[in-house]
N, C-alpha and C. Protein backbone atom coordinates (compact mmCIF):
# COMPACT_ATOMS: atom_id res chain seq x y z
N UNK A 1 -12.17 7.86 0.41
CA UNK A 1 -11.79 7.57 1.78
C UNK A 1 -10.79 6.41 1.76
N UNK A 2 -9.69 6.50 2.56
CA UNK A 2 -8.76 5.66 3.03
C UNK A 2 -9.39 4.34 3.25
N UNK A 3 -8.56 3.09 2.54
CA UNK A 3 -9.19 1.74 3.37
C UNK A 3 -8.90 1.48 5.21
N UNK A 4 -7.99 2.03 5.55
CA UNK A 4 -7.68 2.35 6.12
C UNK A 4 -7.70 3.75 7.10
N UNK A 5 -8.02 4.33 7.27
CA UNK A 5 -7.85 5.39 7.79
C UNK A 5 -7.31 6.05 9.47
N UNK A 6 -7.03 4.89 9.81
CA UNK A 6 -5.83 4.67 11.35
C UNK A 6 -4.13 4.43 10.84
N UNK A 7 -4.44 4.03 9.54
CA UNK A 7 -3.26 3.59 8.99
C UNK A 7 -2.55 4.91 8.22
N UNK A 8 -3.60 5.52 7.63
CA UNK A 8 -3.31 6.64 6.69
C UNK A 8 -2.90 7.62 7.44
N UNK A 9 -3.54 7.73 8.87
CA UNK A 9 -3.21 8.89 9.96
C UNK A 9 -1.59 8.60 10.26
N UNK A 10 -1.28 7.70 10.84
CA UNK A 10 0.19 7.07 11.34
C UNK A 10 0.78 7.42 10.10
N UNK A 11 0.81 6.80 8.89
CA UNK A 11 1.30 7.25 7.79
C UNK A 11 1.92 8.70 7.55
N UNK A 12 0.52 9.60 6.96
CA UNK A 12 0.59 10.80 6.77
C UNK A 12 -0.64 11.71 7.63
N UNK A 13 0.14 12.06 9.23
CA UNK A 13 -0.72 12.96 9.54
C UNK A 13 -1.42 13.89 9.63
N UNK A 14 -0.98 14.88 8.17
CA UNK A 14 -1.51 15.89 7.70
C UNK A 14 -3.13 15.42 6.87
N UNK A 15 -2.40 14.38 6.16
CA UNK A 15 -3.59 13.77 4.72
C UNK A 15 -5.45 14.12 5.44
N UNK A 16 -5.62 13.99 6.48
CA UNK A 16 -7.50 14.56 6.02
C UNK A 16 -7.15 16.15 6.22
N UNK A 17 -6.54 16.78 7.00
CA UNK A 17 -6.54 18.49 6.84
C UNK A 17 -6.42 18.55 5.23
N UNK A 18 -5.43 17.84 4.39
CA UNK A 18 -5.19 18.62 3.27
C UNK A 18 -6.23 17.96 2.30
N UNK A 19 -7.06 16.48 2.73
CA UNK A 19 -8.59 16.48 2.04
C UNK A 19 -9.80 17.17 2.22
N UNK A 20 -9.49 17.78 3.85
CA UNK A 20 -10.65 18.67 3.87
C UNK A 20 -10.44 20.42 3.46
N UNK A 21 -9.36 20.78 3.47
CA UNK A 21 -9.06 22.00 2.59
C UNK A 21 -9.66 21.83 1.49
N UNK A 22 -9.12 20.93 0.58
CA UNK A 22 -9.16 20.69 -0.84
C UNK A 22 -10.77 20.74 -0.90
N UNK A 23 -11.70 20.04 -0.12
CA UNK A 23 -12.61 20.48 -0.34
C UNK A 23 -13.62 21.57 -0.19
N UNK A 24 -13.09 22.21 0.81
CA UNK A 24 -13.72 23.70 1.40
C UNK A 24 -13.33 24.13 -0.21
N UNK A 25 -12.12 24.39 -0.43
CA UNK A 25 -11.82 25.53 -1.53
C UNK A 25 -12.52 25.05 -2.85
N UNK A 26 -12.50 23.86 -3.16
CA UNK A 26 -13.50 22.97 -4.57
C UNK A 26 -15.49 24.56 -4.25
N UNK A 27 -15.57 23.89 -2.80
CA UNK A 27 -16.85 24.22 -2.70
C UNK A 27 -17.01 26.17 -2.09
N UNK A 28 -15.77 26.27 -2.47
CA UNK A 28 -15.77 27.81 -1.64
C UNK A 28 -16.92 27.74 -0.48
N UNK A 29 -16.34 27.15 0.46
CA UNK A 29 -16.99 27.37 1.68
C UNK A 29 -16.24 26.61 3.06
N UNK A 30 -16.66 26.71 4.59
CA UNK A 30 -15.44 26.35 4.96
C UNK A 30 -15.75 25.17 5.58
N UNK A 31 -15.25 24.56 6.65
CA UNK A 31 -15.53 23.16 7.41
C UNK A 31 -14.95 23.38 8.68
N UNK A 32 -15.63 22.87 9.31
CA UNK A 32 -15.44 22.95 10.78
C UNK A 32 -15.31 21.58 11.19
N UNK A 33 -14.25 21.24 12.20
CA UNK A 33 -14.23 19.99 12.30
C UNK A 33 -13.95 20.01 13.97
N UNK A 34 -14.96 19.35 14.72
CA UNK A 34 -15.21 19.57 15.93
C UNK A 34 -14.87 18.08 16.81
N UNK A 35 -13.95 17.73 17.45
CA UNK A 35 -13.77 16.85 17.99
C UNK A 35 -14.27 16.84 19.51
N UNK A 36 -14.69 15.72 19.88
CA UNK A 36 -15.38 15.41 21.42
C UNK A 36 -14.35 14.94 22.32
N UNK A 37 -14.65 14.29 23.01
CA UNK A 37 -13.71 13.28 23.81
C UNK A 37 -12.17 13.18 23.46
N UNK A 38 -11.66 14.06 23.46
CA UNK A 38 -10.04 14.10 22.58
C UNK A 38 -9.19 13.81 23.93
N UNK A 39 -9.59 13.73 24.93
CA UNK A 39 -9.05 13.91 25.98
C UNK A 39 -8.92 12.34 26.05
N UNK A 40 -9.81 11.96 25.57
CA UNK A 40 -8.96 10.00 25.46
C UNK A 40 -7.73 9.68 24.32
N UNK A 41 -7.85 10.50 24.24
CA UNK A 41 -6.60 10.14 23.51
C UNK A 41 -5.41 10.16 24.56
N UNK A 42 -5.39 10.57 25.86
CA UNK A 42 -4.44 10.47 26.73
C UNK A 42 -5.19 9.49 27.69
N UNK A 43 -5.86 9.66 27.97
CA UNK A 43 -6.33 8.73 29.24
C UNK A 43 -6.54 7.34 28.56
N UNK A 44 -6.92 6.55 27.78
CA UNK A 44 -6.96 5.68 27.69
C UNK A 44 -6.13 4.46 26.61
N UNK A 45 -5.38 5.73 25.86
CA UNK A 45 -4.37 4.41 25.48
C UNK A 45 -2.77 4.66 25.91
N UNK A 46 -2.52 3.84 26.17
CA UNK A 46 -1.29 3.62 27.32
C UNK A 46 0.41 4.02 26.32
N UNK A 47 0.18 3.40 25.04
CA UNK A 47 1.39 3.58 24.10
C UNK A 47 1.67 4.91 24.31
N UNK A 48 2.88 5.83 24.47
CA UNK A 48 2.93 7.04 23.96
C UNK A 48 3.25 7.37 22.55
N UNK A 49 3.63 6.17 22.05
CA UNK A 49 3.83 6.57 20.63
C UNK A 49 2.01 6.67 19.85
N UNK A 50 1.55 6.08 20.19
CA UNK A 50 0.49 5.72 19.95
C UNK A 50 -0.51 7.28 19.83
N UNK A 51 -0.27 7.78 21.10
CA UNK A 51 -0.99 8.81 21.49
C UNK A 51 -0.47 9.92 20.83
C-alpha cells in the first residue's frame, strides 16, 4: 500500500484498478469494489480540480 494513497491517486489515477486486477488474476477470482457516498465527492469539496 501507498504511503500515501491521496497522493498516489492525483499522481496515477489508474494505479489501485491496475493493483486490484493484478490481484484478481494472481488469485483467479474477481473483486468487486463498491463505493458509498461518491456523491460527496461533488457536494462537499468545493476545488473542481480536486473533484
Amino acid at each position: 500500500m501507498p504511503r500515501d494513497p491521496a497522493e498516489t491517486l492525483r499522481k496515477e489515477p489508474g494505479y489501485f484498478g491496475t493493483r486490484l486486477r493484478a490481484r484478481a488474476r494472481r488469485r483467479r477470482t474477481q473483486i468487486l469494489v463498491f463505493v458509498d457516498q461518491f456523491e460527496e465527492l461533488y457536494t462537499l469539496v468545493s476545488d473542481p480540480h480536486e473533484r
